[in-house]
PDB file of N, CA and C in Angstrom:
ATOM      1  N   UNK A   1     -17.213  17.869  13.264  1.00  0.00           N
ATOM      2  CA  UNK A   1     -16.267  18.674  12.497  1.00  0.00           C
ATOM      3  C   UNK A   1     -15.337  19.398  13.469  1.00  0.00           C
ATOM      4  N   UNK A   2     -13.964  19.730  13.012  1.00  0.00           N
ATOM      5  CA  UNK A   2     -13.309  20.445  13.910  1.00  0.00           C
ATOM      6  C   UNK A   2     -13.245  21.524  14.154  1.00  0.00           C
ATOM      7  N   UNK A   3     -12.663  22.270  14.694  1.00  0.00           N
ATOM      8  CA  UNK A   3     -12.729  23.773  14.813  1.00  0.00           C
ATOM      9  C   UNK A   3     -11.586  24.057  15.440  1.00  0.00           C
ATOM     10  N   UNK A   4     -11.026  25.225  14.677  1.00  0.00           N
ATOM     11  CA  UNK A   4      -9.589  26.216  15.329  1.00  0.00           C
ATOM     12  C   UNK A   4     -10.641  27.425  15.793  1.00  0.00           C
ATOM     13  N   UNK A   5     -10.154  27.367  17.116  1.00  0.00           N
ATOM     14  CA  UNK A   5     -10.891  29.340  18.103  1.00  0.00           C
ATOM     15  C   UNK A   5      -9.681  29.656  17.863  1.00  0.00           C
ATOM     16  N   UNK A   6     -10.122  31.019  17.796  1.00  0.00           N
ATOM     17  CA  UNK A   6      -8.871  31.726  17.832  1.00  0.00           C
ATOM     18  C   UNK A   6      -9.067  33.052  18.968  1.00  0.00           C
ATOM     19  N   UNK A   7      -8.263  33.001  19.654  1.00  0.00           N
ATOM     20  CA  UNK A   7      -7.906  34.258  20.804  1.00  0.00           C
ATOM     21  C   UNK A   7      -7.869  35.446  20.139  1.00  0.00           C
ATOM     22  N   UNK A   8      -8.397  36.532  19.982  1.00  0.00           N
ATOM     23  CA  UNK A   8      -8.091  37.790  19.708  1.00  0.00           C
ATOM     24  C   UNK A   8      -6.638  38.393  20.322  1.00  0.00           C
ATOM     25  N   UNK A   9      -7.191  38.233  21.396  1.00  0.00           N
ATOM     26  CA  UNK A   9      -6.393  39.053  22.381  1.00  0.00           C
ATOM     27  C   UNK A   9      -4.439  38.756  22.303  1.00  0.00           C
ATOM     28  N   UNK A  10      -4.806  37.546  21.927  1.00  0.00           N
ATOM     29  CA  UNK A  10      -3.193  37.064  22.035  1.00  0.00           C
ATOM     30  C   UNK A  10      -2.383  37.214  20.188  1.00  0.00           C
ATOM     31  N   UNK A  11      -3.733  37.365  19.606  1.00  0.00           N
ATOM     32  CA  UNK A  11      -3.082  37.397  18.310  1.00  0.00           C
ATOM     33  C   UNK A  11      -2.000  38.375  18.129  1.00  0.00           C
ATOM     34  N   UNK A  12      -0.916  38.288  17.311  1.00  0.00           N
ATOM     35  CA  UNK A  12      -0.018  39.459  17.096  1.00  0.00           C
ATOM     36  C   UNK A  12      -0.055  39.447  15.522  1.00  0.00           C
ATOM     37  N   UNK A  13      -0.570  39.030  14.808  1.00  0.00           N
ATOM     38  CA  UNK A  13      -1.013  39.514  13.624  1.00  0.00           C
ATOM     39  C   UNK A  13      -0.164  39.011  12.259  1.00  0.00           C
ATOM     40  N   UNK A  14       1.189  38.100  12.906  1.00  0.00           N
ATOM     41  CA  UNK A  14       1.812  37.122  12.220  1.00  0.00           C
ATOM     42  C   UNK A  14       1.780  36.440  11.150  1.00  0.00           C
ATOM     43  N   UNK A  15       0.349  36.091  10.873  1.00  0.00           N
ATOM     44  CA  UNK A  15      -0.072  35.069   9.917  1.00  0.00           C
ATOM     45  C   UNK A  15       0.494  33.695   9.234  1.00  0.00           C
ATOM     46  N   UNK A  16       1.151  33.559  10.335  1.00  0.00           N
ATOM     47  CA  UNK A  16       1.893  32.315  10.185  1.00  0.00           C
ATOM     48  C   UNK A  16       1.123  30.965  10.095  1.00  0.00           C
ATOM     49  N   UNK A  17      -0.537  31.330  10.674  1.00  0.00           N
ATOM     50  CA  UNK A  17      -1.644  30.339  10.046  1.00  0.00           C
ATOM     51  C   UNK A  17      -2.081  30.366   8.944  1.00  0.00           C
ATOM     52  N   UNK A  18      -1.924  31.529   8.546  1.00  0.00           N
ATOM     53  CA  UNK A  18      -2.689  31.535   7.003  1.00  0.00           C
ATOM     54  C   UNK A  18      -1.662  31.103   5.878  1.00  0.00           C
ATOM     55  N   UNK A  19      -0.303  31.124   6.213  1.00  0.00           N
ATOM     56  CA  UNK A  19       0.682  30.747   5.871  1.00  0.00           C
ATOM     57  C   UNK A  19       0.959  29.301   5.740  1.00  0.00           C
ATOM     58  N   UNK A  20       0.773  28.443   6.976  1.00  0.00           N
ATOM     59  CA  UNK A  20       0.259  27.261   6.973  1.00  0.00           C
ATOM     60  C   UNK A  20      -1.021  26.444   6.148  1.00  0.00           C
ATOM     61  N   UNK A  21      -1.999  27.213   6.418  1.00  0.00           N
ATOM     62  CA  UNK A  21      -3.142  26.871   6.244  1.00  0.00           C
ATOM     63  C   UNK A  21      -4.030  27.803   5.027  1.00  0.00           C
ATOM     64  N   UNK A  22      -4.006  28.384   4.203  1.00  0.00           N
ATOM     65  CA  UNK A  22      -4.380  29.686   3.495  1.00  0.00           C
ATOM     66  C   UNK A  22      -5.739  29.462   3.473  1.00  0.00           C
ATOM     67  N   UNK A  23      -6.542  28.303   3.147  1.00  0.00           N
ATOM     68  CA  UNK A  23      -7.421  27.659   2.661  1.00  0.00           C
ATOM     69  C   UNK A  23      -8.562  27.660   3.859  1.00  0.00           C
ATOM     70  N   UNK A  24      -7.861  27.933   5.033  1.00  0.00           N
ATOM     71  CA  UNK A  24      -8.783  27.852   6.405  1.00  0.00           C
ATOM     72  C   UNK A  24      -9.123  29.421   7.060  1.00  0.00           C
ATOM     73  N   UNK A  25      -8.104  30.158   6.350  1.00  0.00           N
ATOM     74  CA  UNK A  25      -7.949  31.436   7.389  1.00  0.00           C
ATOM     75  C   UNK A  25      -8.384  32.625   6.871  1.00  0.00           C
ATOM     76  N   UNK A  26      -8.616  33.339   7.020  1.00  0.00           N
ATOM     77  CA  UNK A  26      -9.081  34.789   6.358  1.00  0.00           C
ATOM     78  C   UNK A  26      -8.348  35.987   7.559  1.00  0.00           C
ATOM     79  N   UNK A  27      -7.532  36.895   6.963  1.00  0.00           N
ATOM     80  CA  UNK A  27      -7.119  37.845   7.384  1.00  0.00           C
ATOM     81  C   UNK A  27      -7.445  39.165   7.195  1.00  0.00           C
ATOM     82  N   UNK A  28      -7.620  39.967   7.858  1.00  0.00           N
ATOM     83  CA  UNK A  28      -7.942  41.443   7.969  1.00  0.00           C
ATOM     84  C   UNK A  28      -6.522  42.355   7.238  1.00  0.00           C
ATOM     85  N   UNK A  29      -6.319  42.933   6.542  1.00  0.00           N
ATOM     86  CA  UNK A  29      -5.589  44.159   6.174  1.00  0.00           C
ATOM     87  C   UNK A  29      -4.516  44.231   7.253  1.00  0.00           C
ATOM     88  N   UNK A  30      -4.130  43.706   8.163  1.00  0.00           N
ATOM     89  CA  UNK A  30      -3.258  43.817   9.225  1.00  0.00           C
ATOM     90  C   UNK A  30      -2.530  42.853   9.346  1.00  0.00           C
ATOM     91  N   UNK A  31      -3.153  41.493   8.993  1.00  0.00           N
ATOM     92  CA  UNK A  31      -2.345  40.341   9.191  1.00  0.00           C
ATOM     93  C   UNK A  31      -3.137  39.430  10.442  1.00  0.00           C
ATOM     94  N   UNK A  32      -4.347  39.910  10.756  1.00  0.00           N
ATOM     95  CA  UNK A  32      -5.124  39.305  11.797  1.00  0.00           C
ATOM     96  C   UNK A  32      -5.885  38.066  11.612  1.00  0.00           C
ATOM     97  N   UNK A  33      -6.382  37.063  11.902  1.00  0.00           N
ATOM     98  CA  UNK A  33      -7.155  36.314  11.814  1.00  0.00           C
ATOM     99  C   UNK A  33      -8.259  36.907  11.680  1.00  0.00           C
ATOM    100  N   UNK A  34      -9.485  36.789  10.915  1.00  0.00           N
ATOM    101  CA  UNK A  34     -10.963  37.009  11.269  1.00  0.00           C
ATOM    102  C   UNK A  34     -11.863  36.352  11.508  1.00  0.00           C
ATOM    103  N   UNK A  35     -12.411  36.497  12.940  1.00  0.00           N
ATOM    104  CA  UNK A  35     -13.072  35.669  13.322  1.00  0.00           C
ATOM    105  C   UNK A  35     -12.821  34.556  14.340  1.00  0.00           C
ATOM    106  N   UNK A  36     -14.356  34.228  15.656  1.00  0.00           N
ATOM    107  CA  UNK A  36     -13.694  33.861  16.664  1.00  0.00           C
ATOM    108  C   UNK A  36     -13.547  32.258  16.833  1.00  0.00           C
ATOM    109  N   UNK A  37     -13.831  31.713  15.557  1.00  0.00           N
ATOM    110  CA  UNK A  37     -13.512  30.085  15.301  1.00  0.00           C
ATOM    111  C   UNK A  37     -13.775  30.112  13.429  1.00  0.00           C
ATOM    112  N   UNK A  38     -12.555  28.951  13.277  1.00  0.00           N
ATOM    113  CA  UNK A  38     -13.133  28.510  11.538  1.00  0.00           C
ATOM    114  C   UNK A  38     -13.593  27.272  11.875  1.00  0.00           C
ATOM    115  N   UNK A  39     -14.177  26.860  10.977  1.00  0.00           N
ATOM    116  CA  UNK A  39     -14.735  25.424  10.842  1.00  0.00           C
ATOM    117  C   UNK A  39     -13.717  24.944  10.141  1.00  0.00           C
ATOM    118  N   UNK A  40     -13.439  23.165  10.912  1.00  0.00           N
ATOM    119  CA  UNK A  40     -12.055  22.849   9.830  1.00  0.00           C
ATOM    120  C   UNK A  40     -12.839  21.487   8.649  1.00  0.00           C
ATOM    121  N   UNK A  41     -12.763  21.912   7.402  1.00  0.00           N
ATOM    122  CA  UNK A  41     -13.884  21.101   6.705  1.00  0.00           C
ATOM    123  C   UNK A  41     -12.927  19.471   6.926  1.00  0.00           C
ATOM    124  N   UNK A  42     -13.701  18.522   5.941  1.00  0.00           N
ATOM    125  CA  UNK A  42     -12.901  16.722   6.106  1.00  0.00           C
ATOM    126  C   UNK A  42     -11.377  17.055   5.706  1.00  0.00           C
ATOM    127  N   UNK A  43     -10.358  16.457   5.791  1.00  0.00           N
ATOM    128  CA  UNK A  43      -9.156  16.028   5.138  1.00  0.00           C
ATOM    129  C   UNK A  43      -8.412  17.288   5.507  1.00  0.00           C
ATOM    130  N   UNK A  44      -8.618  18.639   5.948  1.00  0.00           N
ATOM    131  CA  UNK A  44      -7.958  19.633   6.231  1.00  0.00           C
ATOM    132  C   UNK A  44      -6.936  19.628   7.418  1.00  0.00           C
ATOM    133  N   UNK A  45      -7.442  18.078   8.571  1.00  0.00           N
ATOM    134  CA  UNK A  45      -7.285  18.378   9.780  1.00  0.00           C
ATOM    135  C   UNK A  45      -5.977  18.915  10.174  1.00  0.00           C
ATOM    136  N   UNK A  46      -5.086  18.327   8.939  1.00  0.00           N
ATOM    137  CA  UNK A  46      -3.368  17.885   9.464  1.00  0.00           C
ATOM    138  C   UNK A  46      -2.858  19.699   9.181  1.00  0.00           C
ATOM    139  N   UNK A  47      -3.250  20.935   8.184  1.00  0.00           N
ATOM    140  CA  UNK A  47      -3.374  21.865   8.028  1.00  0.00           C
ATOM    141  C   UNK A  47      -3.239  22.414   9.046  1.00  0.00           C
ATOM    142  N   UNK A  48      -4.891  22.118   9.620  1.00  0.00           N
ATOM    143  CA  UNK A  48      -5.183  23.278  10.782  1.00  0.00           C
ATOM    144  C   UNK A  48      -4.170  22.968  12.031  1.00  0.00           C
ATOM    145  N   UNK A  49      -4.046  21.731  12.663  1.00  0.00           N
ATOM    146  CA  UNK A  49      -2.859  21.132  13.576  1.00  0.00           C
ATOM    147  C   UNK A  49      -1.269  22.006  12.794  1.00  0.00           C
ATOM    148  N   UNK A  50      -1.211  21.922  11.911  1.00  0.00           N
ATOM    149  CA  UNK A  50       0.520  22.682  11.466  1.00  0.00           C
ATOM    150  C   UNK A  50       0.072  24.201  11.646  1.00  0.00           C
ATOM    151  N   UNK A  51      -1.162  24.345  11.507  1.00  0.00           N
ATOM    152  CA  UNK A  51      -1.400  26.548  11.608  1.00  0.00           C
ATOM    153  C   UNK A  51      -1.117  26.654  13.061  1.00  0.00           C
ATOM    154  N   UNK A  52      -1.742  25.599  13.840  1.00  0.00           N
ATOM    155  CA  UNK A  52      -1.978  26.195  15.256  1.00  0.00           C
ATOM    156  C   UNK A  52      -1.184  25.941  16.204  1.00  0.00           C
ATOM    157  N   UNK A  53       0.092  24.782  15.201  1.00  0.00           N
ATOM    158  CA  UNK A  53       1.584  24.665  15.847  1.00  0.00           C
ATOM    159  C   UNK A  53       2.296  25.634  15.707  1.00  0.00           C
ATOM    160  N   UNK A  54       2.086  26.208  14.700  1.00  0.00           N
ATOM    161  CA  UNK A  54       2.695  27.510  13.825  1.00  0.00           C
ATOM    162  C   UNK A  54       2.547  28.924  14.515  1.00  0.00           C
ATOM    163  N   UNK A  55       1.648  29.083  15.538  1.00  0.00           N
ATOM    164  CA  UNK A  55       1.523  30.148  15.910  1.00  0.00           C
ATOM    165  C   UNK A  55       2.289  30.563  17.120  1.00  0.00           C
ATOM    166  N   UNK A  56       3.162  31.866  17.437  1.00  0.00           N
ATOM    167  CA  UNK A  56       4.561  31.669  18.192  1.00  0.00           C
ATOM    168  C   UNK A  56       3.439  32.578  19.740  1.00  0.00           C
ATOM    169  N   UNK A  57       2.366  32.997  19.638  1.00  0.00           N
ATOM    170  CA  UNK A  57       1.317  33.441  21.096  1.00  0.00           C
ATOM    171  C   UNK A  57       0.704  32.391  21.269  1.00  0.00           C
ATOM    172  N   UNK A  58       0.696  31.280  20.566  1.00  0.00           N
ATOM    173  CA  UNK A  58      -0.451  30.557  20.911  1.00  0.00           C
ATOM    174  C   UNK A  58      -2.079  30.823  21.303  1.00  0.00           C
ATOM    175  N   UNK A  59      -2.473  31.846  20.080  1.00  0.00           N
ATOM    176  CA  UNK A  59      -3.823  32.665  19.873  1.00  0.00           C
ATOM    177  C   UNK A  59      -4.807  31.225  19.728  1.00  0.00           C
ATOM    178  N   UNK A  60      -4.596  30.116  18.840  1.00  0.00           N
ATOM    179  CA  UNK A  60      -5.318  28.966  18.018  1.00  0.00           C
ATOM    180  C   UNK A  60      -4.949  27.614  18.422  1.00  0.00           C
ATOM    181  N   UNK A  61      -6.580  27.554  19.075  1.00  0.00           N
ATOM    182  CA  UNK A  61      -6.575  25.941  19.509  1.00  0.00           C
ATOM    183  C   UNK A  61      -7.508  25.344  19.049  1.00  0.00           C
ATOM    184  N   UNK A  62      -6.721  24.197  18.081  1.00  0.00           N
ATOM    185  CA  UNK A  62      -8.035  23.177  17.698  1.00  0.00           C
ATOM    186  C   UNK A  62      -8.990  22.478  18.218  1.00  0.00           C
ATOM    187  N   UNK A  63     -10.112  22.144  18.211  1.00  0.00           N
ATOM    188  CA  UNK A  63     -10.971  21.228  18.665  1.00  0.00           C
ATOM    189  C   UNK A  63     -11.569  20.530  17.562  1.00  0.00           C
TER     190      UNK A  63
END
């Protein structure tokens, strides 16, 4: 299965993944990602690849 990590540190709180991806991401009251990897379930993959193109720090890298 795949997996998006996501960097804390680089996040700026954008949500331009969850925007992409809504279905993968969970955000904090701020606009943060939560959490330090999602699991990317079957058929999602092309999603999580457009969230983690989508992100302008480059916080989210798929595996």
């Amino acid at each position: 299965m795949a997996k998006v990590h996501i960097d804390s540190a680089k996040c700026s709180g954008h949500a331009r993944c969850f925007a992409a991806a809504p279905g993968l991401f969970d955000l904090d009251d701020s606009g943060y990602v939560i959490g330090p990897c999602v699991d990317v379930p079957p058929g999602a993959e092309a999603d999580a690849e457009t969230a983690v193109e989508s992100c302008p720090e480059r916080a989210l890298t798929l595996e």
